[in-house]
Protein backbone atom coordinates (compact mmCIF):
# COMPACT_ATOMS: atom_id res chain seq x y z
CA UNK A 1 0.00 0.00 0.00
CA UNK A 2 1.32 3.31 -1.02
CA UNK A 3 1.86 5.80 1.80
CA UNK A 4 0.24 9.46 2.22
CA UNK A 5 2.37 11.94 1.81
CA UNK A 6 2.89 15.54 2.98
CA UNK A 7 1.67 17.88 0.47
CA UNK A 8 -0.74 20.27 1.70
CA UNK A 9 -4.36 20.15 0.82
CA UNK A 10 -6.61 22.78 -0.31
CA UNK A 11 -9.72 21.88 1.29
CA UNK A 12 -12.08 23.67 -0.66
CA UNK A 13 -11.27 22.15 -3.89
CA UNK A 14 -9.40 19.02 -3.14
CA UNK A 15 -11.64 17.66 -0.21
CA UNK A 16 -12.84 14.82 -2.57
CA UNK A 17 -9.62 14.34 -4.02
CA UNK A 18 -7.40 14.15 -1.17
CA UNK A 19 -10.08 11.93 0.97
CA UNK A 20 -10.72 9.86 -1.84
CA UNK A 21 -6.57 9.13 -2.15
CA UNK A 22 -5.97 8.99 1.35
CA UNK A 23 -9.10 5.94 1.44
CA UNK A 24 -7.55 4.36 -1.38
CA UNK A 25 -4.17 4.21 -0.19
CA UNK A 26 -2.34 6.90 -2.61
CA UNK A 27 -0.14 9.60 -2.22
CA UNK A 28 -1.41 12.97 -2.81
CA UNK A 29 1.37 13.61 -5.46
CA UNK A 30 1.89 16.92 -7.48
CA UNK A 31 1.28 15.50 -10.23
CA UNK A 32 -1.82 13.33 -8.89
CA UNK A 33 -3.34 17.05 -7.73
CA UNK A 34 -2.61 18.91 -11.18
CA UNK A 35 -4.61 16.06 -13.38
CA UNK A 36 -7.35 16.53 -10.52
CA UNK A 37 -7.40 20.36 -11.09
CA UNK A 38 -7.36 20.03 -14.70
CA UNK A 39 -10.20 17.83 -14.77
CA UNK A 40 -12.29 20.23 -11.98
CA UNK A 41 -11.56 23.34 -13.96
CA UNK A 42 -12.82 23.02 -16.91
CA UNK A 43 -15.18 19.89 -17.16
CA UNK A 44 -15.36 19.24 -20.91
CA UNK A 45 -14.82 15.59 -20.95
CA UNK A 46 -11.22 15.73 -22.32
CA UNK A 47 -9.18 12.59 -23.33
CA UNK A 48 -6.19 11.73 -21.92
CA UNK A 49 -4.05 13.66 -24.15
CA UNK A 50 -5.98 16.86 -23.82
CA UNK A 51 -5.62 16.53 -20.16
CA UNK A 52 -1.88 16.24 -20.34
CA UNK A 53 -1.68 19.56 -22.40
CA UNK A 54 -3.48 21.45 -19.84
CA UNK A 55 -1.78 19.66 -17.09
CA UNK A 56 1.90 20.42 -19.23
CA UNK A 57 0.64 24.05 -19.18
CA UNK A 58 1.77 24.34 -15.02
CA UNK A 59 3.83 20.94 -15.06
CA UNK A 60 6.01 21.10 -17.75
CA UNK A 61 7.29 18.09 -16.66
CA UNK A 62 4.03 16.15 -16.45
CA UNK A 63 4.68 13.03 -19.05
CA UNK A 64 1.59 11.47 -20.87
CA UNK A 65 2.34 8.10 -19.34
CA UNK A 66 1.70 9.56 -15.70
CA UNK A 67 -1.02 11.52 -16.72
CA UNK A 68 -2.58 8.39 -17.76
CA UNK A 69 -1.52 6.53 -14.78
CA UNK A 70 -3.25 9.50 -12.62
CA UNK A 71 -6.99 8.84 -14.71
CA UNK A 72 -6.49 5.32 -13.81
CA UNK A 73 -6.10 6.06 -10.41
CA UNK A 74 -9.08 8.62 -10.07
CA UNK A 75 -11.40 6.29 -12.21
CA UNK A 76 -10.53 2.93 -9.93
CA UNK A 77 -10.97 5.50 -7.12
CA UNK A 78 -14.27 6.93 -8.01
CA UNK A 79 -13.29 10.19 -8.36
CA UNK A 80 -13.72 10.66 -12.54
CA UNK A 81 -16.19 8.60 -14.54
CA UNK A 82 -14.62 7.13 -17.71
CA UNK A 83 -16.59 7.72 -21.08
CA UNK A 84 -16.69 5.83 -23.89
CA UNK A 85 -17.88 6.79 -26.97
CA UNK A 86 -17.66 3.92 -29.89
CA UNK A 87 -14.17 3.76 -30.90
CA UNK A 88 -12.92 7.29 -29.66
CA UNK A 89 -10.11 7.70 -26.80
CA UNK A 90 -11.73 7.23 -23.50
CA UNK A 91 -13.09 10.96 -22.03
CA UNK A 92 -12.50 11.76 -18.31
CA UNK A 93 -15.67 13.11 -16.85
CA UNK A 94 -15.40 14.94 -13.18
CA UNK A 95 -19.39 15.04 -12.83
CA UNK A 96 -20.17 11.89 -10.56
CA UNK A 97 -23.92 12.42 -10.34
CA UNK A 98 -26.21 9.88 -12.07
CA UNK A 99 -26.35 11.58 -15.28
CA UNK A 100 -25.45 10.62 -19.00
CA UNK A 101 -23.83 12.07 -22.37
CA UNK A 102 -25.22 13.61 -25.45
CA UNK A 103 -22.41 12.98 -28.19
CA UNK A 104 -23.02 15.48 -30.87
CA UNK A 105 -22.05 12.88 -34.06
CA UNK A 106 -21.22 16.82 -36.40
CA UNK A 107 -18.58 18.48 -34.15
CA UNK A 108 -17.60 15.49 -31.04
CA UNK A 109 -18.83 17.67 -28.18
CA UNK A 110 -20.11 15.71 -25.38
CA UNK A 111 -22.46 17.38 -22.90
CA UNK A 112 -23.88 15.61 -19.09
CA UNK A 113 -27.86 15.05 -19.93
CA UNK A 114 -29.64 14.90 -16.12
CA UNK A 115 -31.85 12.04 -15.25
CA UNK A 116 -35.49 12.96 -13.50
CA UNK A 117 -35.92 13.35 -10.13
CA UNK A 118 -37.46 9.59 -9.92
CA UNK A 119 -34.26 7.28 -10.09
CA UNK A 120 -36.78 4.72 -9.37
CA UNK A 121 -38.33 4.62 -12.83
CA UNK A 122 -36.34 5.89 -16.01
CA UNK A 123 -38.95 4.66 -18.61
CA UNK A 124 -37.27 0.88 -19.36
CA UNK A 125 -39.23 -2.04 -18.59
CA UNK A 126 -37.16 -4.90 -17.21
CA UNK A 127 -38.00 -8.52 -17.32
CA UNK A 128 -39.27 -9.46 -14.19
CA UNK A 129 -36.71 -10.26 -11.17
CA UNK A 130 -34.06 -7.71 -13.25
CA UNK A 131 -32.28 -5.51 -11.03
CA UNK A 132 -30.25 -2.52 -12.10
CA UNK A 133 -27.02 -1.68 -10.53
CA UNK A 134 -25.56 0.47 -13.09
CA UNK A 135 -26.19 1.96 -16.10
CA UNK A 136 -24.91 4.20 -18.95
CA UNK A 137 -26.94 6.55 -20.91
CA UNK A 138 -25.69 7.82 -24.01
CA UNK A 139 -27.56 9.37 -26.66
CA UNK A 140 -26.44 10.96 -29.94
CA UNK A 141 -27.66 13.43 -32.90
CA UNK A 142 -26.58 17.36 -33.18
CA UNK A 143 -25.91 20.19 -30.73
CA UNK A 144 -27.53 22.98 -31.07
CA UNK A 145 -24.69 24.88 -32.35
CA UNK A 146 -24.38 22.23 -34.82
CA UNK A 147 -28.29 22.17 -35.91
CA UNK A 148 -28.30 25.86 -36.14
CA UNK A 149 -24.86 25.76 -38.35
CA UNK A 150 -25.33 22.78 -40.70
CA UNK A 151 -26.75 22.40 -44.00
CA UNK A 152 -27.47 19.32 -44.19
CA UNK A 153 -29.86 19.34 -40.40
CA UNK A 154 -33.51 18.83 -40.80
CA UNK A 155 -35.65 22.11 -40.51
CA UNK A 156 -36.18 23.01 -36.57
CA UNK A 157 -40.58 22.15 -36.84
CA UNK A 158 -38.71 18.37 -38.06
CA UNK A 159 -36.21 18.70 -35.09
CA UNK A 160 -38.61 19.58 -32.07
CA UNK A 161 -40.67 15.96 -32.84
CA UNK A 162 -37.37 14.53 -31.66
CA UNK A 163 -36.36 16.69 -28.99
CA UNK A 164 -38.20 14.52 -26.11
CA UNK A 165 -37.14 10.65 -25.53
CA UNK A 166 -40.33 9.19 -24.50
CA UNK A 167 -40.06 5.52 -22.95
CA UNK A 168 -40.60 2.70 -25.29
CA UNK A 169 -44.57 1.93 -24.63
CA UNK A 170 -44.58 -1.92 -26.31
């Protein structure tokens, strides 16, 4: 088990991060705290290599191997959620509310999409004795910068009949 070290903690913004590594049995390493910042400042859902550019930015010596040691760390501790969108690099995502992702398939943006307040019933009908204990929601189609931009998006009155997801009533 690795050992905590010294470094001093902003509590503020590194309560999760420093409990969460202290639980886990990690140092709270420089380089540990800049991937953390990275990921809480701007929260974009940047791969792996776009978080070692930022990170590079304050740390020139940051390397992308440790960078990607640090998001396997945070993931296995539960403090980033790894996204996966079809065959891209994996995104980092600092938002660990139940939520899921909106992958615009025109420009690769990737926005957090909020469940309702019932948990308890999300519109899927399970066979009987089923019991969910995790799931990923990801939906695709066009931003809005993207429907407003591109020629080839159907005309908004055509758009608005998709807006809503409506559960599956067969």
């Amino acid at each position: 088990m690795k050992k905590n070290s010294a470094i001093p903690v902003r509590e503020s913004a590194m309560g999760p991060y420093a409990s969460a590594m202290v639980q886990g049995g990690f140092r709270l390493t420089p380089q540990r705290r800049q991937v953390y910042e990275v990921l809480m400042t701007k929260r974009d859902h940047p791969t792996a290599t776009e978080v070692f550019i930022r990170a590079q930015k304050r740390m020139p010596s940051i390397s992308l191997a440790t960078v990607y040691n640090c998001l396997e760390t945070m993931v296995g501790n539960g403090l980033v959620k790894a996204v996966h969108v079809d065959r891209e690099p994996t995104r980092f995502c600092a938002n660990l509310r139940e939520h899921g992702h909106f992958h615009c398939t025109e420009c690769g943006h990737i926005s957090d999409i909020e469940f309702s307040e019932s948990r308890e019933h999300q519109g899927w009908k399970l066979p009987s004795g089923f019991l969910v204990t995790q799931h990923d929601v990801s939906l695709r189609g066009l931003c809005a910068d993207c429907v407003t931009h591109s020629p080839h998006s159907a005309p908004p009155e055509k758009l608005s009949q998709y807006s809503k997801i409506k559960p599956s009533t067969k």
